[in-house]
Protein backbone atom coordinates (compact mmCIF):
# COMPACT_ATOMS: atom_id res chain seq x y z
CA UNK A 1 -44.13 -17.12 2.34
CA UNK A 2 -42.60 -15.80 5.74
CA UNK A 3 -44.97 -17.87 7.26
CA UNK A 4 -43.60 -21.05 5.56
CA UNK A 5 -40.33 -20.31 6.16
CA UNK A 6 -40.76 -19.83 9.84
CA UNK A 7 -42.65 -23.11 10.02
CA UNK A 8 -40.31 -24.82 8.71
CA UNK A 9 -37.25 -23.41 10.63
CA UNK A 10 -39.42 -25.00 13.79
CA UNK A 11 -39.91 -28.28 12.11
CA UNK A 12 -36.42 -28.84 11.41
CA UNK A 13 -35.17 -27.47 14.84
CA UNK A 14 -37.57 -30.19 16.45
CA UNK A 15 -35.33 -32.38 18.98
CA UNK A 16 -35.12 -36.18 17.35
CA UNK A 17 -35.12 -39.51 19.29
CA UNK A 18 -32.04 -39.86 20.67
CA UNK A 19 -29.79 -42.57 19.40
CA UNK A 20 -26.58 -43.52 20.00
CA UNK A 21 -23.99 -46.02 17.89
CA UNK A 22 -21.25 -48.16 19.26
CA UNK A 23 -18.75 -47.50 16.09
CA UNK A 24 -16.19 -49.64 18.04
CA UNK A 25 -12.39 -49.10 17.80
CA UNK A 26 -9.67 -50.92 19.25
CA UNK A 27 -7.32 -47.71 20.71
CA UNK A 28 -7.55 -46.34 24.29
CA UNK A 29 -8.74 -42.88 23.09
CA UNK A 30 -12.34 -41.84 22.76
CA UNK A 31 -13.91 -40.02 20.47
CA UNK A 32 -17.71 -38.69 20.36
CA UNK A 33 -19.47 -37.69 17.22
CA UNK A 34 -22.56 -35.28 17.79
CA UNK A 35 -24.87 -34.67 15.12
CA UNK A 36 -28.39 -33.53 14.25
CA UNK A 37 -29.85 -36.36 11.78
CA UNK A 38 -31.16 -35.01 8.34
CA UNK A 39 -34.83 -35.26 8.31
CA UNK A 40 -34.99 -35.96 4.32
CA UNK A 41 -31.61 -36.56 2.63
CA UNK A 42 -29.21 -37.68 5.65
CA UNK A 43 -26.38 -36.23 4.56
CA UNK A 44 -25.42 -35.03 8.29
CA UNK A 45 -25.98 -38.63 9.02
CA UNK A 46 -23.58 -39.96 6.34
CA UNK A 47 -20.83 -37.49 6.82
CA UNK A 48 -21.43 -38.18 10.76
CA UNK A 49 -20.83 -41.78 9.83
CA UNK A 50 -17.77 -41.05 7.94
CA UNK A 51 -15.98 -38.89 10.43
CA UNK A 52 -16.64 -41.61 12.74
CA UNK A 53 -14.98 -44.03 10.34
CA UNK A 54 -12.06 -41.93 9.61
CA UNK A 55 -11.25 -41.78 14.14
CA UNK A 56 -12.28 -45.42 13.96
CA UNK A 57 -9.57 -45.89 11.71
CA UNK A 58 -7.03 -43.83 13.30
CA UNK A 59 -7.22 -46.28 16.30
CA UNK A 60 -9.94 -44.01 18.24
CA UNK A 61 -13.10 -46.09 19.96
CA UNK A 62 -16.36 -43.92 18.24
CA UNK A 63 -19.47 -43.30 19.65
CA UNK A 64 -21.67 -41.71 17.27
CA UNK A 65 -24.96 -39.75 19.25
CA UNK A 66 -27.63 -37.46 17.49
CA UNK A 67 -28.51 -34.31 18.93
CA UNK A 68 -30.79 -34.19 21.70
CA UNK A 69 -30.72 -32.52 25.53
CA UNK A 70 -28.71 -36.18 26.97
CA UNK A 71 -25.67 -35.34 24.75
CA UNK A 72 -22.98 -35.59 27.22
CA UNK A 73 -22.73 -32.27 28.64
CA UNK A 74 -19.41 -33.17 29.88
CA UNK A 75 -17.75 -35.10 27.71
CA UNK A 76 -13.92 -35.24 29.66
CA UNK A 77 -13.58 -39.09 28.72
CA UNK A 78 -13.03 -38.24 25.62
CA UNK A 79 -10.12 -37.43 23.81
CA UNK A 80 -12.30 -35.56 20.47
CA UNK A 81 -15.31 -34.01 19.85
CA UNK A 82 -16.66 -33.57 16.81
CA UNK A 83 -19.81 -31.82 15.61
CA UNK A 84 -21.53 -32.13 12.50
CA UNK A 85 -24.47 -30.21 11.52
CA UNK A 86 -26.88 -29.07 8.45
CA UNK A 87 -27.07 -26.20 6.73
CA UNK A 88 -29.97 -24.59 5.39
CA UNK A 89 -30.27 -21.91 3.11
């Protein structure tokens, strides 16, 4: 059973493609959404989506990036940072 377990911490610690979404926004002020995508039920990807929505809304222009090692390591253009992550227990 340990065995499992530690496999499958690995698997889901595995770095995913990166990808990165334009969310657009019509404001001056940046914001950056980082998140690691759900590898079966996406709900870090949904709630990802909807914190992007929320700045988007709030007159913020959203960029929405998974995690991955070109995540802006720097990110001083923008005005927020947000991270969203899973949780497993």
């Amino acid at each position: 059973m340990v065995c499992v377990w530690i496999a499958l911490t690995f698997w889901v610690q595995l770095e995913s493609d990166a990808k990165t979404v334009d969310m657009g926004g019509a404001g001056p002020a940046r914001a950056l959404v980082i998140f690691h995508p759900s590898r079966e039920a996406g709900f870090a990807d949904a709630l990802a989506e909807a914190v992007g929505e929320g700045m988007r809304a709030a007159g913020m222009k959203v960029e929405r990036v998974t995690t991955t090692s070109k995540v802006p390591t720097r990110p001083d253009s923008y005005a927020l940072v947000a991270v969203v992550s899973n949780t497993y227990n």
